[in-house]
N, C-alpha and C. Protein backbone atom coordinates (compact mmCIF):
# COMPACT_ATOMS: atom_id res chain seq x y z
N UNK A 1 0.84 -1.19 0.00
CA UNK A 1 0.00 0.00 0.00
C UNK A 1 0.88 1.25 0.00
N UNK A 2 0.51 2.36 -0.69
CA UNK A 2 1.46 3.15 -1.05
C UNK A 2 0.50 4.42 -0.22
N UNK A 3 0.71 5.45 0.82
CA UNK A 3 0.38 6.37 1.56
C UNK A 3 0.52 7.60 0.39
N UNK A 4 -0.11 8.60 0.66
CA UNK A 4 -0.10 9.98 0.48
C UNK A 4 -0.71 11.04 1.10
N UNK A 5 -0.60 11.97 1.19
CA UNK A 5 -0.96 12.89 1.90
C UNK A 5 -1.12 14.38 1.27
N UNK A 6 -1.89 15.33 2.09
CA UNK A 6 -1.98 16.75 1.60
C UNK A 6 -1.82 17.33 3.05
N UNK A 7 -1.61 18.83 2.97
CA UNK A 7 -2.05 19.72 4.06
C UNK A 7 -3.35 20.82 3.66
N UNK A 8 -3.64 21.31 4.67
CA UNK A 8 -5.14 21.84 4.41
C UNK A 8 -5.14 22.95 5.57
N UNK A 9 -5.09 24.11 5.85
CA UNK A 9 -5.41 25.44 6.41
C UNK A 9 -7.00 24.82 7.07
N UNK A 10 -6.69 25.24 8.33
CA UNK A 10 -7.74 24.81 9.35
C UNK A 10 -7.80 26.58 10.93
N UNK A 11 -9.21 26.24 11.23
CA UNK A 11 -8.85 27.33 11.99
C UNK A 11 -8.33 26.88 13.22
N UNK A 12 -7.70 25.59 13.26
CA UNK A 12 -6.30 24.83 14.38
C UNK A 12 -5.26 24.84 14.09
N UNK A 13 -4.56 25.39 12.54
CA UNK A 13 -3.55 25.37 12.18
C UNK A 13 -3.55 24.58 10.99
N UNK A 14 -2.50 24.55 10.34
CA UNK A 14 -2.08 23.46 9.30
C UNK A 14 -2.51 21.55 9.71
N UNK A 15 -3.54 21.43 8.75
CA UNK A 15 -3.76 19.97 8.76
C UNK A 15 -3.22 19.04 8.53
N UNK A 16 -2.31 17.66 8.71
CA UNK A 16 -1.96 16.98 7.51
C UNK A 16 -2.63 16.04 7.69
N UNK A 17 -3.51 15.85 6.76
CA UNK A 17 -4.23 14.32 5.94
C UNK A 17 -3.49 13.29 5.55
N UNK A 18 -3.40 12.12 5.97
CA UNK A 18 -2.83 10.97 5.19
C UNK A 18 -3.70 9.92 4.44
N UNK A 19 -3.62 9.23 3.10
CA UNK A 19 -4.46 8.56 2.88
C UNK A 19 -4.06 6.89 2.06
N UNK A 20 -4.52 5.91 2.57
CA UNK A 20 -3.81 4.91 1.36
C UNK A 20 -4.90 4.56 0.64
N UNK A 21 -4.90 4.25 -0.31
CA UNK A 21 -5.93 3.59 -1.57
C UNK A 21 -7.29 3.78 -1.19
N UNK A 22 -7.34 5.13 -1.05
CA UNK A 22 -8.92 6.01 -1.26
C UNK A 22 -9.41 6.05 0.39
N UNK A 23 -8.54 5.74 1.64
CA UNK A 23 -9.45 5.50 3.01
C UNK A 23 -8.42 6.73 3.60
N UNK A 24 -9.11 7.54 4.61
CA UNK A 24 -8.17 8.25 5.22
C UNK A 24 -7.69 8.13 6.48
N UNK A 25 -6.52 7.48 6.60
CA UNK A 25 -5.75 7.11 7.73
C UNK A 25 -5.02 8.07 8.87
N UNK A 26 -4.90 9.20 8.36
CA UNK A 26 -4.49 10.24 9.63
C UNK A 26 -5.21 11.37 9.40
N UNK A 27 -5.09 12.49 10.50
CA UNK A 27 -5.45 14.04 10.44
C UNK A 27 -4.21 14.49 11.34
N UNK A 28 -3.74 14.92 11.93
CA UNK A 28 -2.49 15.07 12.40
C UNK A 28 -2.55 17.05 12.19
N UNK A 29 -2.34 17.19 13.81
CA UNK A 29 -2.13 18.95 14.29
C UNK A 29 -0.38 18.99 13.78
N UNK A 30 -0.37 19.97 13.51
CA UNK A 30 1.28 20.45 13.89
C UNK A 30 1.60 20.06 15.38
N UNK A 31 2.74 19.90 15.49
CA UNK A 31 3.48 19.08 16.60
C UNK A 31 1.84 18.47 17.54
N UNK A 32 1.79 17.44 17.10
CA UNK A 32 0.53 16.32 17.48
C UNK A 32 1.56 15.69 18.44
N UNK A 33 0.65 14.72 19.45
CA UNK A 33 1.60 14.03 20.33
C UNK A 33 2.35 13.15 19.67
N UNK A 34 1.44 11.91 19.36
CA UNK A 34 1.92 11.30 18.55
C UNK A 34 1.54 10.72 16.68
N UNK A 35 2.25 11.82 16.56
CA UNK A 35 2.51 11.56 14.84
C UNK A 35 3.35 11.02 14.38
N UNK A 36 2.78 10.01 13.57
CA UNK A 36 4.15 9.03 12.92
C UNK A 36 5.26 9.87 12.57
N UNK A 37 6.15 9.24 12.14
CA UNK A 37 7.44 9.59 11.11
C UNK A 37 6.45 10.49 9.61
N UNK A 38 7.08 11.63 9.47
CA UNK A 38 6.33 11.88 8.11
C UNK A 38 7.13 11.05 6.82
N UNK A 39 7.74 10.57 7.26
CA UNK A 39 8.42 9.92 5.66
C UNK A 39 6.85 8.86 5.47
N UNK A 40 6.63 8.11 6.54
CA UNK A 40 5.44 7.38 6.23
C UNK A 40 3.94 7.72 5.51
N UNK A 41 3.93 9.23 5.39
CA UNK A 41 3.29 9.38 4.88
C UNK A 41 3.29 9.44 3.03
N UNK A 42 3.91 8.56 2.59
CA UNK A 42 4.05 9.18 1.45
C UNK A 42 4.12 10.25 0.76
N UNK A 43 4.28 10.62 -0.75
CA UNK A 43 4.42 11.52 -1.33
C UNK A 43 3.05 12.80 -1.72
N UNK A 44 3.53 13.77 -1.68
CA UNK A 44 2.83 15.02 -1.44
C UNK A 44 1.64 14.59 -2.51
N UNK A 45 -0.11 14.59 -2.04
CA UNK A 45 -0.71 14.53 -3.51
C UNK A 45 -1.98 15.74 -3.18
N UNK A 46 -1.90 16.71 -4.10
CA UNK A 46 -3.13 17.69 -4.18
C UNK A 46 -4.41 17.07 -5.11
N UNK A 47 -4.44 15.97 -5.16
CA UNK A 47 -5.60 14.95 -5.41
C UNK A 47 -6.37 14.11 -4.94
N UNK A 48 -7.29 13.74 -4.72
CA UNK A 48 -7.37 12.67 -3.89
C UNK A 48 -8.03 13.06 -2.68
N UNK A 49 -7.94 14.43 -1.88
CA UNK A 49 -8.35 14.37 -0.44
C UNK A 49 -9.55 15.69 -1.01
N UNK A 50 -10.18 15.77 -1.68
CA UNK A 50 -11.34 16.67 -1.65
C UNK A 50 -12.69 16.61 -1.26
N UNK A 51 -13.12 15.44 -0.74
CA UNK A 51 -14.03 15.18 0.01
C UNK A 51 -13.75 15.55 1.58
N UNK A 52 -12.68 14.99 1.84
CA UNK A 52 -11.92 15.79 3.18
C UNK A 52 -12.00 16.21 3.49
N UNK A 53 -11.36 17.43 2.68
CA UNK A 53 -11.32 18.85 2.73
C UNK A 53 -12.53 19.62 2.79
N UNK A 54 -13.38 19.48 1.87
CA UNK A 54 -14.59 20.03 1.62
C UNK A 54 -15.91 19.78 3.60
N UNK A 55 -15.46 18.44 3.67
CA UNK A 55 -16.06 18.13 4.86
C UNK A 55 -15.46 18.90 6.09
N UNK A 56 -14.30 19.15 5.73
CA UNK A 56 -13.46 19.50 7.37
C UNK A 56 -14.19 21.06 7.09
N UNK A 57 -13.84 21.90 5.96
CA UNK A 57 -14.05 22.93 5.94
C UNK A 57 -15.73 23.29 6.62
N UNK A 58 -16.74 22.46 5.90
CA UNK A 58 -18.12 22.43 6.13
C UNK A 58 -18.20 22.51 7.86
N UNK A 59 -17.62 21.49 8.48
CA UNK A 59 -17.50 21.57 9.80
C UNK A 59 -16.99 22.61 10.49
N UNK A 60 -15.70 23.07 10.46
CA UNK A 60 -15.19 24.45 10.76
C UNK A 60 -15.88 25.72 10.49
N UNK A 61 -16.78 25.42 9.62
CA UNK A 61 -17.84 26.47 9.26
C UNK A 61 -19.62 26.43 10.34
N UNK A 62 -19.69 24.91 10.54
CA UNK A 62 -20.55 25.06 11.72
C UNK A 62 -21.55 24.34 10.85
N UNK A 63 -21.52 24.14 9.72
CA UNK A 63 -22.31 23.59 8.46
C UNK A 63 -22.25 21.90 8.53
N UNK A 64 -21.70 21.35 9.47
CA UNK A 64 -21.51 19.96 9.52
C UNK A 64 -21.47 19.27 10.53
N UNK A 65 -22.32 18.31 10.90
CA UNK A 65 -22.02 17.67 12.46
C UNK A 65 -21.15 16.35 12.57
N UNK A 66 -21.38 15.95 11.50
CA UNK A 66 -20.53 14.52 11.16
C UNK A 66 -20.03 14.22 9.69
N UNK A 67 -19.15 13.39 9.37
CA UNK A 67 -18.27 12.87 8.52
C UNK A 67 -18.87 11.89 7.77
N UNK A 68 -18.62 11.42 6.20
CA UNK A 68 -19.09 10.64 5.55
C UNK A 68 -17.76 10.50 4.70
N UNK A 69 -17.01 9.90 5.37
CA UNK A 69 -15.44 9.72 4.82
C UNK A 69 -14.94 7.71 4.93
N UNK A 70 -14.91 7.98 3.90
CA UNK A 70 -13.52 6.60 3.83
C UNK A 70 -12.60 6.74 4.82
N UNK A 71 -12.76 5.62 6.34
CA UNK A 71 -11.39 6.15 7.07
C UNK A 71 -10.83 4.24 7.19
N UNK A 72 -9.79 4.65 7.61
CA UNK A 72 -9.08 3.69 7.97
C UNK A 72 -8.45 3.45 9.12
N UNK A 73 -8.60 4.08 10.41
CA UNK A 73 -7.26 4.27 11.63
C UNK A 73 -6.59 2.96 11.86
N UNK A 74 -5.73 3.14 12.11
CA UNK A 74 -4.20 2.19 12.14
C UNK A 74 -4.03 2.12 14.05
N UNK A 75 -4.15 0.97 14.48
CA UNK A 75 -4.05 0.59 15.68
C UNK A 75 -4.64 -0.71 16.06
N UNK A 76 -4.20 -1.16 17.42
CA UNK A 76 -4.64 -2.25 17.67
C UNK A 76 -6.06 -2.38 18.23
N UNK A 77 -6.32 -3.72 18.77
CA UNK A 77 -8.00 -4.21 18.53
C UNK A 77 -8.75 -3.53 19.65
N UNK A 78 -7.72 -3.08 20.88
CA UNK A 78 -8.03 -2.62 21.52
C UNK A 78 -8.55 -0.95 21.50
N UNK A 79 -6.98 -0.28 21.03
CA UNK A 79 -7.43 0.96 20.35
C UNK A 79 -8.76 1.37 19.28
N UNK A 80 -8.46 0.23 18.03
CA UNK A 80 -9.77 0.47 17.33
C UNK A 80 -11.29 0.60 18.21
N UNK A 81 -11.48 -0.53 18.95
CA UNK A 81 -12.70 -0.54 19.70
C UNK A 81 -13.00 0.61 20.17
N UNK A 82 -12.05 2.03 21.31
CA UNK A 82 -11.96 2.90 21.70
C UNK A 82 -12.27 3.60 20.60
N UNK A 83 -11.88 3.73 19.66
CA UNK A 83 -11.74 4.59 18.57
C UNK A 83 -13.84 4.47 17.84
N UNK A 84 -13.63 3.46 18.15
CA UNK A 84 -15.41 3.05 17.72
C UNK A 84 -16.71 3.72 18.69
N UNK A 85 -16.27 3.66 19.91
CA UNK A 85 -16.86 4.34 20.53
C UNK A 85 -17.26 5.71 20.48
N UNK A 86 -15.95 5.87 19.92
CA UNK A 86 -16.27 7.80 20.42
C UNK A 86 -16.60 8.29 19.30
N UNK A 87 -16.12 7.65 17.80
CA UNK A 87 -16.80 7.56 17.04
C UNK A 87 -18.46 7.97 16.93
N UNK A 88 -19.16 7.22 17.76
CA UNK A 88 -20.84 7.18 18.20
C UNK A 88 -20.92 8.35 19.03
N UNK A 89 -20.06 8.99 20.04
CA UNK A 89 -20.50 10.26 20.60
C UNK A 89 -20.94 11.38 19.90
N UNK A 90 -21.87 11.76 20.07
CA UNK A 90 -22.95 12.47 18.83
C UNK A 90 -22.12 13.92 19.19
N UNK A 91 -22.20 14.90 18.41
CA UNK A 91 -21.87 16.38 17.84
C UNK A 91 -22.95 17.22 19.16
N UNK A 92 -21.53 17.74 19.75
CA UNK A 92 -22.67 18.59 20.57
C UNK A 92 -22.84 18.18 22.10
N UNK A 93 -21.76 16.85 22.05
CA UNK A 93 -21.87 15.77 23.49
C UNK A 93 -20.30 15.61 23.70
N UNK A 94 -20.29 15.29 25.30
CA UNK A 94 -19.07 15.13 26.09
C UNK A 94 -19.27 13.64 26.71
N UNK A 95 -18.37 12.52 26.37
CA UNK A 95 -18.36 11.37 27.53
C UNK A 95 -16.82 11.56 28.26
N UNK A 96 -17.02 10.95 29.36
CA UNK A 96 -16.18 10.29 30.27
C UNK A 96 -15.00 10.17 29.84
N UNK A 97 -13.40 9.88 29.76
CA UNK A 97 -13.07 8.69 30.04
C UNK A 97 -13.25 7.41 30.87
N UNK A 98 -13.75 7.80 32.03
CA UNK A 98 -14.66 6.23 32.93
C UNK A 98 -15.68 5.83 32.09
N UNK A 99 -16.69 6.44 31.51
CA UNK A 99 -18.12 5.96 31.10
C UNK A 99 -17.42 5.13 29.87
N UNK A 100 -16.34 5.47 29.15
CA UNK A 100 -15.76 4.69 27.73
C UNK A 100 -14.92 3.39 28.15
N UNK A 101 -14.68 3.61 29.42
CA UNK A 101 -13.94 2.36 30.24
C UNK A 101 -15.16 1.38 30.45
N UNK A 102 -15.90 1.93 31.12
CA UNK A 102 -17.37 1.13 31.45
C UNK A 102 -17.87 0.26 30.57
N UNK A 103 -18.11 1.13 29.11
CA UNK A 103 -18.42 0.27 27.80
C UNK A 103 -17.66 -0.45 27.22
N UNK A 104 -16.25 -0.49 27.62
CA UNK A 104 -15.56 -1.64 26.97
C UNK A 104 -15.19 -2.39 28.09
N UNK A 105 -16.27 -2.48 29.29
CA UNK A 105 -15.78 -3.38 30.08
C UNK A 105 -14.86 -4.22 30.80
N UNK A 106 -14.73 -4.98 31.21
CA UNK A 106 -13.45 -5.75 32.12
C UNK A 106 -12.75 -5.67 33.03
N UNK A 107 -11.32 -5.32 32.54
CA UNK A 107 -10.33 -4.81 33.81
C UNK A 107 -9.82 -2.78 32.90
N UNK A 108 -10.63 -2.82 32.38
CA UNK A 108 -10.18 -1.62 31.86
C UNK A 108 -10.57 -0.16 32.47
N UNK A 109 -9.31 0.79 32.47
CA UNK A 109 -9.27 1.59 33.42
C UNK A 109 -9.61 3.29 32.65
N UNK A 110 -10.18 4.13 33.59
CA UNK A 110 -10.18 5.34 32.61
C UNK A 110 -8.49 5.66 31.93
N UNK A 111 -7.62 5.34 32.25
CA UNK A 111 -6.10 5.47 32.49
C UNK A 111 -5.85 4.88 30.61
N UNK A 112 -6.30 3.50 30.29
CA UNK A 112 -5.89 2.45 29.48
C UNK A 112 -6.82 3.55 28.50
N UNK A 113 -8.17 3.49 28.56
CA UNK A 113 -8.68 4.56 27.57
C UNK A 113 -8.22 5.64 27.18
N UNK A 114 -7.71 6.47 27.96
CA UNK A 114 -6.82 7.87 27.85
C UNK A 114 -5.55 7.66 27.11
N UNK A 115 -5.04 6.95 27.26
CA UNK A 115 -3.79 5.86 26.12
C UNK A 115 -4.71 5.88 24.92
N UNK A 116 -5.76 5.10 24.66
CA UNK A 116 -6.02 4.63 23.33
C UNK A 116 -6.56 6.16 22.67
N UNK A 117 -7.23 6.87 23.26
CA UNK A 117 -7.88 8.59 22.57
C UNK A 117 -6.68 8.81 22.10
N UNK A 118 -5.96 9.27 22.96
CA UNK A 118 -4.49 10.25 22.72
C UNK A 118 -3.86 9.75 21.56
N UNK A 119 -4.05 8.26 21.17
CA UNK A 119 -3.34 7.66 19.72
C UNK A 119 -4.04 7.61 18.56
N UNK A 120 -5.53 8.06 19.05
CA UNK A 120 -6.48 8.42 17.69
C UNK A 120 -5.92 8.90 16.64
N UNK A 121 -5.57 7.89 15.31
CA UNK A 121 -5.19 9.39 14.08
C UNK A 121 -5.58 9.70 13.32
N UNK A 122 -7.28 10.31 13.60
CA UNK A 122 -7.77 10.53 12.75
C UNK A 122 -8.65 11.93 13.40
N UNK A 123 -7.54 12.60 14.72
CA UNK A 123 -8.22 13.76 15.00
C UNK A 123 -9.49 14.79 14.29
N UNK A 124 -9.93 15.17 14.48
CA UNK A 124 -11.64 15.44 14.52
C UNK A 124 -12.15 14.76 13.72
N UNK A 125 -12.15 14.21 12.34
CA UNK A 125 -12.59 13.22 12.08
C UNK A 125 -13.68 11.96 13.19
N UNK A 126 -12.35 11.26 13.89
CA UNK A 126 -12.99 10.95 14.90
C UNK A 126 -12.62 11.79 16.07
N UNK A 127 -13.77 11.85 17.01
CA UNK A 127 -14.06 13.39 17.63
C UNK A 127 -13.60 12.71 19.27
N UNK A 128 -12.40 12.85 19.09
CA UNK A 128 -11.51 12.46 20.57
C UNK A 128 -11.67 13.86 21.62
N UNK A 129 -11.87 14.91 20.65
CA UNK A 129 -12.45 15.93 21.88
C UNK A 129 -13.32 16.53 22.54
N UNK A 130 -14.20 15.13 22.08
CA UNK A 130 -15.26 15.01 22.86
C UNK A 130 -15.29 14.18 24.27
N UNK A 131 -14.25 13.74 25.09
CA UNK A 131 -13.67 12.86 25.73
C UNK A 131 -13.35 13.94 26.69
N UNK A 132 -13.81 13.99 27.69
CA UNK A 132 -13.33 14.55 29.15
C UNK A 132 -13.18 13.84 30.19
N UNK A 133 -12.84 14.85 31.19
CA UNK A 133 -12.00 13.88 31.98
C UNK A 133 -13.62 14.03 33.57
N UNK A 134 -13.67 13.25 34.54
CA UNK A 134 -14.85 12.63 35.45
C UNK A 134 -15.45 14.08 35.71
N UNK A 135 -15.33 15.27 36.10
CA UNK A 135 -15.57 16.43 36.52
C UNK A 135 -15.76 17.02 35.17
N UNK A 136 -15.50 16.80 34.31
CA UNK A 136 -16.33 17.73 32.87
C UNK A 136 -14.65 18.26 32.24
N UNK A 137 -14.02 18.21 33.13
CA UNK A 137 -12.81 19.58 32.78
C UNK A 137 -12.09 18.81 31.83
N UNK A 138 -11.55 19.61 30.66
CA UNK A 138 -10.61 18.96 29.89
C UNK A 138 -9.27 18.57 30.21
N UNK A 139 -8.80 17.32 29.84
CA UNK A 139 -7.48 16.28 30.55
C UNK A 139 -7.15 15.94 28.52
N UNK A 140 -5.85 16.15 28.32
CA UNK A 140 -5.19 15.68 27.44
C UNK A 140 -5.66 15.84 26.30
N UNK A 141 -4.98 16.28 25.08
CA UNK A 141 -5.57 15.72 23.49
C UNK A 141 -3.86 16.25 22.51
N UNK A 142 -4.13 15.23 22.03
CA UNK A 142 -3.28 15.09 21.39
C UNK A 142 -2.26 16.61 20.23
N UNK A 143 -3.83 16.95 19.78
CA UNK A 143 -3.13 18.79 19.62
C UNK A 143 -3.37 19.87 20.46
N UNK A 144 -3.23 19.12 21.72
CA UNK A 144 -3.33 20.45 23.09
C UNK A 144 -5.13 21.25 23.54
N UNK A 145 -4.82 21.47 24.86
CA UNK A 145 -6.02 21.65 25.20
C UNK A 145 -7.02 22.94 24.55
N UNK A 146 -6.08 23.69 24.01
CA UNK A 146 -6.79 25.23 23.44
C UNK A 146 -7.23 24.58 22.07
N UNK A 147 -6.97 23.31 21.57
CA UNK A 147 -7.77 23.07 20.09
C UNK A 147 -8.61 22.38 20.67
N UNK A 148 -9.08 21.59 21.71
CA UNK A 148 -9.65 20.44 22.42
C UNK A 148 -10.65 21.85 22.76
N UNK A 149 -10.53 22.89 23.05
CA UNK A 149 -11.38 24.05 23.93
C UNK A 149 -12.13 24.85 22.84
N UNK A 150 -11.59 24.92 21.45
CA UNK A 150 -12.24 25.19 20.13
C UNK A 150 -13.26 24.74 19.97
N UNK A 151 -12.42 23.48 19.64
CA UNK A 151 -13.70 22.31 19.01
C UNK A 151 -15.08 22.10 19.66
N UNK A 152 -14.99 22.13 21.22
CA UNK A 152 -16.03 21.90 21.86
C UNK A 152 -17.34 23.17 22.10
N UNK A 153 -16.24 24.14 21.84
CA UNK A 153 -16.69 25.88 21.83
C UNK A 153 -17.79 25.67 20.35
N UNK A 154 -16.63 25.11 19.35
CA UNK A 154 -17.71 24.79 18.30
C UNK A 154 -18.87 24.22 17.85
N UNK A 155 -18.92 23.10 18.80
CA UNK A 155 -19.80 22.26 18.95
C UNK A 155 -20.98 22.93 20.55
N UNK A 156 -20.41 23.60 20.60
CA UNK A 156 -21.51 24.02 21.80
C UNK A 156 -21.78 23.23 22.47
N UNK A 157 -20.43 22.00 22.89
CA UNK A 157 -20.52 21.09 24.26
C UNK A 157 -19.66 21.56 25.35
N UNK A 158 -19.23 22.50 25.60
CA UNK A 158 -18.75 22.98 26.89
C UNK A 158 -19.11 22.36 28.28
N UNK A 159 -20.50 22.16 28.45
CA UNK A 159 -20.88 21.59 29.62
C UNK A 159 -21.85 20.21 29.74
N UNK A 160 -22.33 20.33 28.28
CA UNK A 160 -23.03 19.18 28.49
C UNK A 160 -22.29 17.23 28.06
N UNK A 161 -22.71 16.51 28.96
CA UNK A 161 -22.47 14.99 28.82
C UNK A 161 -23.36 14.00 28.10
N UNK A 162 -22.58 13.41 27.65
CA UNK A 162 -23.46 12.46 26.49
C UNK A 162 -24.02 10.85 27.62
């Protein structure tokens, strides 16, 4: 599978999109926690990501509550599952990290969930900042708490829980 990527002007800064054979596998802030190696992203393509784009923009505009994108995120079975969840947290809503521990049951800790968000790479796409911490207050995101304080500003979830 051969990766490519674009960047895209966001009102968070410079985007970078990654994509392999039509699914989109990253969104990635400038200095993100953890962002791959960019060599992995393949070679520069201004083709290919215009549904993306057009969607991210629609959203940043207030014109969009959710995504109708080819994605792909890259992680394990555990992460994906996490990643599925929050996925389902509707536009406009705040869960837990405990309540996302709760639903994936077991021995799993708000701690182990907060690991799997933070490796999401498919930032707002899937909407990891919708994820607070037991008291409402924002705890961690991967492009820092003032884009985590945007997004939610945008979404007009500041206080409310899903």
């Amino acid at each position: 599978m051969t990766a490519s990527h674009t960047t895209v002007d966001s009102p968070l800064g410079e985007l970078t999109l990654v994509a392999e054979e039509g699914r989109l596998t990253g969104v990635y802030f400038p200095h993100h926690w953890y962002k791959p190696d960019p060599a992995t992203f393949g070679p520069r393509a201004d083709t290919g990501f215009e549904d993306a784009v057009a969607q991210l923009a629609e959203y940043f505009a207030g014109d969009r509550v959710g995504f109708d994108l080819a994605i792909e995120p890259r992680g394990d079975a555990f992460q994906c599952q996490v990643w599925d969840l929050i996925a389902a947290i509707p536009y406009g809503h705040t869960v837990t990290y405990g309540a996302l521990a709760r639903d994936v049951g077991g021995p799993v800790t708000p701690k182990d969930v907060g690991a799997a968000v933070g490796r999401n790479p498919l930032s707002v796409i899937v909407p990891c900042h919708r994820v607070v911490g037991q008291d409402g207050r924002l705890t961690g995101y991967a492009g820092g708490l003032a884009r985590k304080r945007f997004l939610l500003d945008l979404e007009g979830a500041s206080a409310r829980l899903f």
